[in-house]
N, C-alpha and C. Protein backbone atom coordinates (compact mmCIF):
# COMPACT_ATOMS: atom_id res chain seq x y z
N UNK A 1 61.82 106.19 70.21
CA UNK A 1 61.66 105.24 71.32
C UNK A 1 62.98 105.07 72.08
N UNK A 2 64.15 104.91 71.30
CA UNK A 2 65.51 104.53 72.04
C UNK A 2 65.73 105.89 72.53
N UNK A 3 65.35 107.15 72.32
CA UNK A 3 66.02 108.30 72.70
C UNK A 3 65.72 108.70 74.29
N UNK A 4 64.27 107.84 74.56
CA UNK A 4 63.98 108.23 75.26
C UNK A 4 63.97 107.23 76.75
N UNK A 5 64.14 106.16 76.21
CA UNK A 5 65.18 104.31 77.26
C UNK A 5 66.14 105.16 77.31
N UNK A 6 67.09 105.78 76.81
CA UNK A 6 68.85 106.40 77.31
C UNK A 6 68.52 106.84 78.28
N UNK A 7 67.90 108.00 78.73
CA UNK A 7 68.05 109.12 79.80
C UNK A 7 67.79 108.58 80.71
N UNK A 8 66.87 107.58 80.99
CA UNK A 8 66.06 106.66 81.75
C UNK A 8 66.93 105.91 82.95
N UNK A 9 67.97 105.23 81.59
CA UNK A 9 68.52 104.39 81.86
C UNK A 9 69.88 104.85 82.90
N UNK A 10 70.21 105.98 82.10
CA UNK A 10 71.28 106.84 83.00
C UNK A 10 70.86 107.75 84.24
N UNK A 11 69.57 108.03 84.44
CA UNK A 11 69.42 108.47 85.38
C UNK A 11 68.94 106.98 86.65
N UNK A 12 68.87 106.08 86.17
CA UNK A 12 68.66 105.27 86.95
C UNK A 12 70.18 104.65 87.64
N UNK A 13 71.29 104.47 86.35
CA UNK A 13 72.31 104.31 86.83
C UNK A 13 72.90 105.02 88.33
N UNK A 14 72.79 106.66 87.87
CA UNK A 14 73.55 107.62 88.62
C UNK A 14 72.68 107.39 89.79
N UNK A 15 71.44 107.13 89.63
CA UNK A 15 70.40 106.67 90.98
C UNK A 15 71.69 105.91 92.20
N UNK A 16 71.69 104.69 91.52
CA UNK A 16 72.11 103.32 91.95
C UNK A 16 74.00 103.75 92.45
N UNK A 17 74.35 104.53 92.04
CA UNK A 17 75.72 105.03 92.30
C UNK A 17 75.63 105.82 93.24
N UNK A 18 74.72 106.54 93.08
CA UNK A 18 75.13 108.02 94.36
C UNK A 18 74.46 106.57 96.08
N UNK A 19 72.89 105.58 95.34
CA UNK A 19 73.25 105.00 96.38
C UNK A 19 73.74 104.29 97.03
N UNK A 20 74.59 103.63 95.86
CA UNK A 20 76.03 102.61 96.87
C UNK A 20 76.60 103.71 97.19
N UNK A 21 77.19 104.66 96.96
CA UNK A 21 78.54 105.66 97.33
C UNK A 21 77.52 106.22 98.59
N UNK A 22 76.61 106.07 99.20
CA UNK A 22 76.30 106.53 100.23
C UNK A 22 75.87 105.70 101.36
N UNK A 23 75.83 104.17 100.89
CA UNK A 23 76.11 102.83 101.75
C UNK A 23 77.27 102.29 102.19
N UNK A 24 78.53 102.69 100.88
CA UNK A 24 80.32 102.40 101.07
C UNK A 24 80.59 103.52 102.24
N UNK A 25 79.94 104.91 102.05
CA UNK A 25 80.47 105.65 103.17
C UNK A 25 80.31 105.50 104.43
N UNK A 26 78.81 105.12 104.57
CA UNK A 26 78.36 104.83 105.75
C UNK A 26 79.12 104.05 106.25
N UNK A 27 79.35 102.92 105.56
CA UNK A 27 79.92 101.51 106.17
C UNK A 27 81.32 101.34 106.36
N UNK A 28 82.09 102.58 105.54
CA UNK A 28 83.04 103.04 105.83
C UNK A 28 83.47 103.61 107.06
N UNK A 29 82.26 104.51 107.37
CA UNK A 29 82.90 104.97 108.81
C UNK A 29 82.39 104.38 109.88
N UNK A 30 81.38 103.67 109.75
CA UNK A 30 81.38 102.63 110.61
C UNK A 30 82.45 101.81 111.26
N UNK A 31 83.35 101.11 110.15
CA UNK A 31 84.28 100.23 109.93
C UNK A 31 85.20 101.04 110.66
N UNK A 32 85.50 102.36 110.28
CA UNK A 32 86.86 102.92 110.60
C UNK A 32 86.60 103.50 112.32
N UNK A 33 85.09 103.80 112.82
CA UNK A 33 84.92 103.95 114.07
C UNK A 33 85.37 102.88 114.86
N UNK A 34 84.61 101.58 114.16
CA UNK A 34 85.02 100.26 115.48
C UNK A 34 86.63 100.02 115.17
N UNK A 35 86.75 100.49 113.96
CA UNK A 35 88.46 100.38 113.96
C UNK A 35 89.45 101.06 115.08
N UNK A 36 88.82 102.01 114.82
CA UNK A 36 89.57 103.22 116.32
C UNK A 36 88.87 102.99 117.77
N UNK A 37 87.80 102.43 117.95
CA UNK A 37 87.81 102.06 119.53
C UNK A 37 88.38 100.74 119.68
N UNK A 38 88.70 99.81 118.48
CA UNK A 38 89.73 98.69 118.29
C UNK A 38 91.16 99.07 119.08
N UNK A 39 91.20 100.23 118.36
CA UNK A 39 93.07 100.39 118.27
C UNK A 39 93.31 101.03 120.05
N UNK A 40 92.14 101.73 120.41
CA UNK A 40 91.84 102.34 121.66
C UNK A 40 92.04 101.60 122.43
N UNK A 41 90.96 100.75 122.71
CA UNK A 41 90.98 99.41 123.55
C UNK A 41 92.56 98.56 123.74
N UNK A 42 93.06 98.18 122.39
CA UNK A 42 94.26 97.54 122.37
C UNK A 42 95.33 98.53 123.30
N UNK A 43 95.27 99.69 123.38
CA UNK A 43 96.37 100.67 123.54
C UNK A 43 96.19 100.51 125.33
N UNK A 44 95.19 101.19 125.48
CA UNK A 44 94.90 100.61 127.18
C UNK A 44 95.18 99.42 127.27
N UNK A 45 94.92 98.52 126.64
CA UNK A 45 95.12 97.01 127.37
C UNK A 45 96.60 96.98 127.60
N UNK A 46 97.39 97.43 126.50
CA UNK A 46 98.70 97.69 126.56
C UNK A 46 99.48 98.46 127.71
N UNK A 47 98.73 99.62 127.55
CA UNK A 47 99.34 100.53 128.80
C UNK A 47 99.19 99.73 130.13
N UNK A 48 97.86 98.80 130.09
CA UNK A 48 97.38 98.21 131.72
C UNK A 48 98.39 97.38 131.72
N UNK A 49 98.93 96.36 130.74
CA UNK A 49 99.50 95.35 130.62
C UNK A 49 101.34 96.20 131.51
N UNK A 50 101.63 96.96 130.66
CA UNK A 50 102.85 97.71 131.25
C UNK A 50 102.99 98.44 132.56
N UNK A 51 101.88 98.90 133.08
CA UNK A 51 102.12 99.43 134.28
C UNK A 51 101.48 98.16 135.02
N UNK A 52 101.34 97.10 135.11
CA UNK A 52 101.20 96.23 136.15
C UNK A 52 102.35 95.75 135.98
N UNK A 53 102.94 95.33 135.04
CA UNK A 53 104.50 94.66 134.70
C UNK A 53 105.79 95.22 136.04
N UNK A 54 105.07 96.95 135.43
CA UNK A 54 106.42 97.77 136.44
C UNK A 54 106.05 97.86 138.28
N UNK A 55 104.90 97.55 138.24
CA UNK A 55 104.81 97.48 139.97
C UNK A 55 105.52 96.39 140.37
């Protein structure tokens, strides 16, 4: 009976792992996309901010 709850149990684990590790990624690059049209945005605002300074 227990030999056969183990495999069960571990294939349910590795289930539950491969599908967080494929929700962390997602949400990972999610995160790191709005991160970089973040850093984008800031950089133009910057550049706009400096060339109106110098006119």
């Amino acid at each position: 009976m227990q030999s056969s709850i183990i495999p069960s149990v571990i294939s349910t684990s590795m289930g539950g792992a491969v599908i967080g590790g494929s929700i962390a990624h997602i949400s990972g690059a999610l995160v790191g996309g709005l991160f970089g049209i973040f850093i984008a945005l800031c950089s133009e605002y910057q550049n706009k901010k400096t060339s109106s300074t110098s006119n």
